[in-house]
C-alpha atoms as a PDB file:
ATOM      1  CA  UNK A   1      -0.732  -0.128  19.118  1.00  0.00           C
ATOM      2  CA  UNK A   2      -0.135   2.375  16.112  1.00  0.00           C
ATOM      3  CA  UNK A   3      -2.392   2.126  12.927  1.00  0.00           C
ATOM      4  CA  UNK A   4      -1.122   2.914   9.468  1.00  0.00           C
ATOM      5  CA  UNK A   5      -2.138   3.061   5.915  1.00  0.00           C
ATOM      6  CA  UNK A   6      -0.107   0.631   3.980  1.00  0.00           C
ATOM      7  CA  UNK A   7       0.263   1.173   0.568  1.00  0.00           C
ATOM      8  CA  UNK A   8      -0.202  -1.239  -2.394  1.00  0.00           C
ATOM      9  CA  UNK A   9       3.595  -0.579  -2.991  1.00  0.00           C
ATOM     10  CA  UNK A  10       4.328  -1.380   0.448  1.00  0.00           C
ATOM     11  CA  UNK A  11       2.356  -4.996   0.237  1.00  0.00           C
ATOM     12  CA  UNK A  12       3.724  -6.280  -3.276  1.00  0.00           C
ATOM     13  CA  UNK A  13       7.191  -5.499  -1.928  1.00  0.00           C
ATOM     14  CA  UNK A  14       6.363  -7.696   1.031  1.00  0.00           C
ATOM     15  CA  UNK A  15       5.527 -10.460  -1.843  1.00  0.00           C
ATOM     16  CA  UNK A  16       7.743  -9.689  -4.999  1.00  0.00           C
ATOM     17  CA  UNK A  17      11.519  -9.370  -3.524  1.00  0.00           C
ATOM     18  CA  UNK A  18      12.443  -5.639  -4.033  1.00  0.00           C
ATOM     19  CA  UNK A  19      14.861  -3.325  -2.613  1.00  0.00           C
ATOM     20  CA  UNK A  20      12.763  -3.205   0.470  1.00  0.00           C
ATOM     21  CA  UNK A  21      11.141  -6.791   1.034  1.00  0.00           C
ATOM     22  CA  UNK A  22      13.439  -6.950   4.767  1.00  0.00           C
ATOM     23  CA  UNK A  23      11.477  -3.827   5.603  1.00  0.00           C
ATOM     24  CA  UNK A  24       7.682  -4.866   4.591  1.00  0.00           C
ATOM     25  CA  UNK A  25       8.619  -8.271   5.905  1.00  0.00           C
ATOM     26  CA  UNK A  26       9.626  -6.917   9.299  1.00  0.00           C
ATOM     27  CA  UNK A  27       6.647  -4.487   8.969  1.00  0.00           C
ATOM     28  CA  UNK A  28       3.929  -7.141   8.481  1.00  0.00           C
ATOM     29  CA  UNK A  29       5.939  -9.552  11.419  1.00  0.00           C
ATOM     30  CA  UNK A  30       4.480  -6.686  13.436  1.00  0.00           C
ATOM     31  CA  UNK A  31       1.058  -7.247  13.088  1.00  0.00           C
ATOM     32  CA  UNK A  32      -1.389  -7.687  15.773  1.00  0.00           C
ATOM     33  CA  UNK A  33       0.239  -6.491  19.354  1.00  0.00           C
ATOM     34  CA  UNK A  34       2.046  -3.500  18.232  1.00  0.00           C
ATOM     35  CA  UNK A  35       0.676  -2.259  14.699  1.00  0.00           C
ATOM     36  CA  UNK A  36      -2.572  -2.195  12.543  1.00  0.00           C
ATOM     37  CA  UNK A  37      -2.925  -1.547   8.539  1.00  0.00           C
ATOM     38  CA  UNK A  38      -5.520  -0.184   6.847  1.00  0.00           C
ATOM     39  CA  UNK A  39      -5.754   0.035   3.038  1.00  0.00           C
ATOM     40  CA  UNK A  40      -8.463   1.210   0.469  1.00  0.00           C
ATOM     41  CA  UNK A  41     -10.631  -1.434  -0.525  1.00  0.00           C
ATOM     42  CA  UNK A  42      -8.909  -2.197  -3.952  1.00  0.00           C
ATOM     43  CA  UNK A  43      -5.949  -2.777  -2.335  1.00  0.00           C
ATOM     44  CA  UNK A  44      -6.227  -6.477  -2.912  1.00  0.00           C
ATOM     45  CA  UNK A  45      -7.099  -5.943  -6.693  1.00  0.00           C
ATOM     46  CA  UNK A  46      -4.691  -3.751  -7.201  1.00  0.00           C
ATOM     47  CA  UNK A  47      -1.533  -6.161  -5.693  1.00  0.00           C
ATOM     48  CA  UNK A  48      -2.873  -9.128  -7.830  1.00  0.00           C
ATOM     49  CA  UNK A  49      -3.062  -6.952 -11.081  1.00  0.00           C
ATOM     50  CA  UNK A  50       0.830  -6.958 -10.253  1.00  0.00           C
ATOM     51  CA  UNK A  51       1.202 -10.194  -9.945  1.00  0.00           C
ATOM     52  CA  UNK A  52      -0.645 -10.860 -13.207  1.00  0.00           C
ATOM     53  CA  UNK A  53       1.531  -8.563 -15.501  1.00  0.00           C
ATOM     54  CA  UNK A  54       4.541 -10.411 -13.129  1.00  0.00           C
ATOM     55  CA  UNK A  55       3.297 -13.950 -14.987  1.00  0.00           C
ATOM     56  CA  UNK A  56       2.550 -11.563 -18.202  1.00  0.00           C
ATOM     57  CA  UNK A  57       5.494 -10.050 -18.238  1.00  0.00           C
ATOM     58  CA  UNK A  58       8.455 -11.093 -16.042  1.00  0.00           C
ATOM     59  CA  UNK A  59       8.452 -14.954 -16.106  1.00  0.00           C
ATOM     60  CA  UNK A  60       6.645 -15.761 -13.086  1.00  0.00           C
ATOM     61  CA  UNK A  61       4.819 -18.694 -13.170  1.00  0.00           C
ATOM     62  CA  UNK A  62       1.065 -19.156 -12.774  1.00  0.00           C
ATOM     63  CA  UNK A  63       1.533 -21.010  -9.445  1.00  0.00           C
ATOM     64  CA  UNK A  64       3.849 -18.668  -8.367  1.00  0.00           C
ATOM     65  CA  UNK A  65       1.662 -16.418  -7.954  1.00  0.00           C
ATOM     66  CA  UNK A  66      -1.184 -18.468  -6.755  1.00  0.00           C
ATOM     67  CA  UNK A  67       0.854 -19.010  -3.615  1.00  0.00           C
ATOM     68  CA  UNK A  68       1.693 -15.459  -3.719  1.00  0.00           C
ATOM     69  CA  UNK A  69      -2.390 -14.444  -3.964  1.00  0.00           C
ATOM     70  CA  UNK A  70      -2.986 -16.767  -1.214  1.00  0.00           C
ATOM     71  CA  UNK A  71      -0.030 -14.925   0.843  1.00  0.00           C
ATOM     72  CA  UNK A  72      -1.774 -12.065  -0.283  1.00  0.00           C
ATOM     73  CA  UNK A  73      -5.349 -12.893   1.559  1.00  0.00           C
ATOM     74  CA  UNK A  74      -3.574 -13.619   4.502  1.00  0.00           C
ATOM     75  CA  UNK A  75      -1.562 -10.530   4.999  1.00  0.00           C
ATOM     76  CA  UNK A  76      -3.464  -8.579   7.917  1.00  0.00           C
ATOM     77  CA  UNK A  77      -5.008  -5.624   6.054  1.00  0.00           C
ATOM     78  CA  UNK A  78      -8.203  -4.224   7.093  1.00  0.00           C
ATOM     79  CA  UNK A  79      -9.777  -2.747   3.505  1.00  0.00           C
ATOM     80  CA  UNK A  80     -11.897   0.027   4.033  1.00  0.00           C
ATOM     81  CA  UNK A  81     -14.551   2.090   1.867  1.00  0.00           C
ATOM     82  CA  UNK A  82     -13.202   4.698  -0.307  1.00  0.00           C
ATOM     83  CA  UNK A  83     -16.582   6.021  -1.680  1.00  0.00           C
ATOM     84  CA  UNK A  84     -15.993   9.173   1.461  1.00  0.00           C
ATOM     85  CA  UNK A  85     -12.919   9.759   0.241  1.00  0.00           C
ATOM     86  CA  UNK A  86     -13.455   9.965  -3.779  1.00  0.00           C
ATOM     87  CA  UNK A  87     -13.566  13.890  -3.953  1.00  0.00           C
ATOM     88  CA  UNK A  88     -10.392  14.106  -2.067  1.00  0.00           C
ATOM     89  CA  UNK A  89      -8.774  11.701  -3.917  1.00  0.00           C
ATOM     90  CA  UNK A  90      -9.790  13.537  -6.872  1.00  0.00           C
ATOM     91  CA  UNK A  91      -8.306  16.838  -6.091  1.00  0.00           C
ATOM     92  CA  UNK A  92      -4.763  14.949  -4.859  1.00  0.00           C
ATOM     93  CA  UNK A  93      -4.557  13.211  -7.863  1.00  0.00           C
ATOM     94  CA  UNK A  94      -5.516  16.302 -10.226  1.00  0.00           C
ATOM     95  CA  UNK A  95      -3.348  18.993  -8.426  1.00  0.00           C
ATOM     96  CA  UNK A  96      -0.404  16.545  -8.402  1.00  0.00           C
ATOM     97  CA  UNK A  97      -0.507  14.379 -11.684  1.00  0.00           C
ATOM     98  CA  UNK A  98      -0.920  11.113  -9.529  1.00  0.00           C
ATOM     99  CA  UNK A  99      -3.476   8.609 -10.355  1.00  0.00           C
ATOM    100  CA  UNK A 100      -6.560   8.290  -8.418  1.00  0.00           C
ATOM    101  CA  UNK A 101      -5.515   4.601  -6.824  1.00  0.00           C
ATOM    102  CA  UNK A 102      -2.135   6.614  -5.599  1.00  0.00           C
ATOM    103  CA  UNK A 103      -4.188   9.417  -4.407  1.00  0.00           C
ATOM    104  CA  UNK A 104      -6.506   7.285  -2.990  1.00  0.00           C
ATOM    105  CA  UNK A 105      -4.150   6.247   0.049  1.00  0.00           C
ATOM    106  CA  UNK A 106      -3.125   9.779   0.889  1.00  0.00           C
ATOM    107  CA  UNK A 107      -6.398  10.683   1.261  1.00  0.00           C
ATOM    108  CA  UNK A 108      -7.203   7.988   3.418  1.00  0.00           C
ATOM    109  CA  UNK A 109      -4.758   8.773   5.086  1.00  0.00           C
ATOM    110  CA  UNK A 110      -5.755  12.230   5.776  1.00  0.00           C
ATOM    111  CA  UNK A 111      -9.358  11.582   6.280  1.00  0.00           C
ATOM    112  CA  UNK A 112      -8.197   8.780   9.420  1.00  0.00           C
ATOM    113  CA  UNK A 113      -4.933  10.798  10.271  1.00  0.00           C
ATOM    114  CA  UNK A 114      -2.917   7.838  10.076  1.00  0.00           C
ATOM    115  CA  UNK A 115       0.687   7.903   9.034  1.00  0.00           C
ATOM    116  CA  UNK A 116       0.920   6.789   5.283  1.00  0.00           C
ATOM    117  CA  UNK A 117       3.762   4.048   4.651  1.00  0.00           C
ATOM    118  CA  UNK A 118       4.248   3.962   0.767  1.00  0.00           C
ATOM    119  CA  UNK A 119       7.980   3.111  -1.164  1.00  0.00           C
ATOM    120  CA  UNK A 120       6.427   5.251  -3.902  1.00  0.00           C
ATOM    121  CA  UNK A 121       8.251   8.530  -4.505  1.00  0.00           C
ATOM    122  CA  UNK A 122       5.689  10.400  -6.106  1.00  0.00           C
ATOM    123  CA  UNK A 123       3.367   9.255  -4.021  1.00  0.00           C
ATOM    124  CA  UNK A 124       5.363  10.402  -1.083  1.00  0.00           C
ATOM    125  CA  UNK A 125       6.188  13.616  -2.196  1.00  0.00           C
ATOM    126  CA  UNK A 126       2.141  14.551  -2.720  1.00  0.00           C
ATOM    127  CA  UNK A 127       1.383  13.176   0.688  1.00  0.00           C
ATOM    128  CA  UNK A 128       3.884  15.282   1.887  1.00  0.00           C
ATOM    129  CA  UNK A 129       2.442  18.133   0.106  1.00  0.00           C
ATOM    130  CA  UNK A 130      -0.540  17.548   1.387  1.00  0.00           C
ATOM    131  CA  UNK A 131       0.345  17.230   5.081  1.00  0.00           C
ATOM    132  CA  UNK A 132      -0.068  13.356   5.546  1.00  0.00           C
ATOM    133  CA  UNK A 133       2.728  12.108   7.817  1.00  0.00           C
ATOM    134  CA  UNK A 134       4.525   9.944   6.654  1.00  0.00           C
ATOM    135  CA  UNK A 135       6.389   6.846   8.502  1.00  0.00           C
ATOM    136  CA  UNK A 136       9.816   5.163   6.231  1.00  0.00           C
ATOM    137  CA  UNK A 137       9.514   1.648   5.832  1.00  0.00           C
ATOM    138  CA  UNK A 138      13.302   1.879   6.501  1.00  0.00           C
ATOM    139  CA  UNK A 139      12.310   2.395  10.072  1.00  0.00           C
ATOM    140  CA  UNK A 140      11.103  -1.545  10.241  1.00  0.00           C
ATOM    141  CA  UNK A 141      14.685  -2.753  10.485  1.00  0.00           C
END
């Protein structure tokens, strides 16, 4: 069984369809016997803040995304503390312009030395910076 970090990316494109829904849908089929995902603890807040500005702002309806949130719950993500890993986060997100909830998952990532799976370019260039290996969500085919 391999663990990963998952990123918040990673999850709404396994809910909103994207470029790469196949992949996080293939990804998350996966679950149990042959992979694990972790995720900061906020990782829940942080996917339904998208799916509010999706009703706010791009014509989803409200139940839409109820059945969406409730997908969301269900997804098997084991959310883990971030308060070790604020001063890292800090310095990834200072030395490479990237928020703090970006930063966040790379230094999760480094702190467990799990691969980081993100769709997030700028994100995935400062993990890579920072020596977090990364795993494509292209390779769930």
């Amino acid at each position: 069984m391999t663990t990963y970090v998952v990123d918040a990316s990673v999850v709404i494109e396994y809910l909103v369809t994207g470029s790469y829904t196949a992949n996080a849908q293939r990804l998350f089929a996966q679950a149990g016997n042959q992979n694990k995902f972790i995720v900061p603890e906020f990782c829940l807040l942080e996917c339904t803040n998208v799916l509010w500005k999706q009703v706010r702002f791009q014509g989803m309806s409200q139940a839409q995304a109820g059945i969406l949130l409730r997908d969301l719950r269900a997804l098997p993500l084991k959310r883990v503390p971030t308060k070790a890993a604020l001063n890292i986060a800090l310095n990834i997100g200072l030395k490479h312009q990237l928020a703090i909830y970006d930063s966040a998952y790379i230094a999760l990532a480094l702190r467990s030395r799990f691969s980081l799976i993100t769709i997030d370019q700028l994100q995935t260039r400062a993990a890579a910076s920072e020596g977090v290996t990364l795993k494509p969500i292209t390779d769930f085919k």
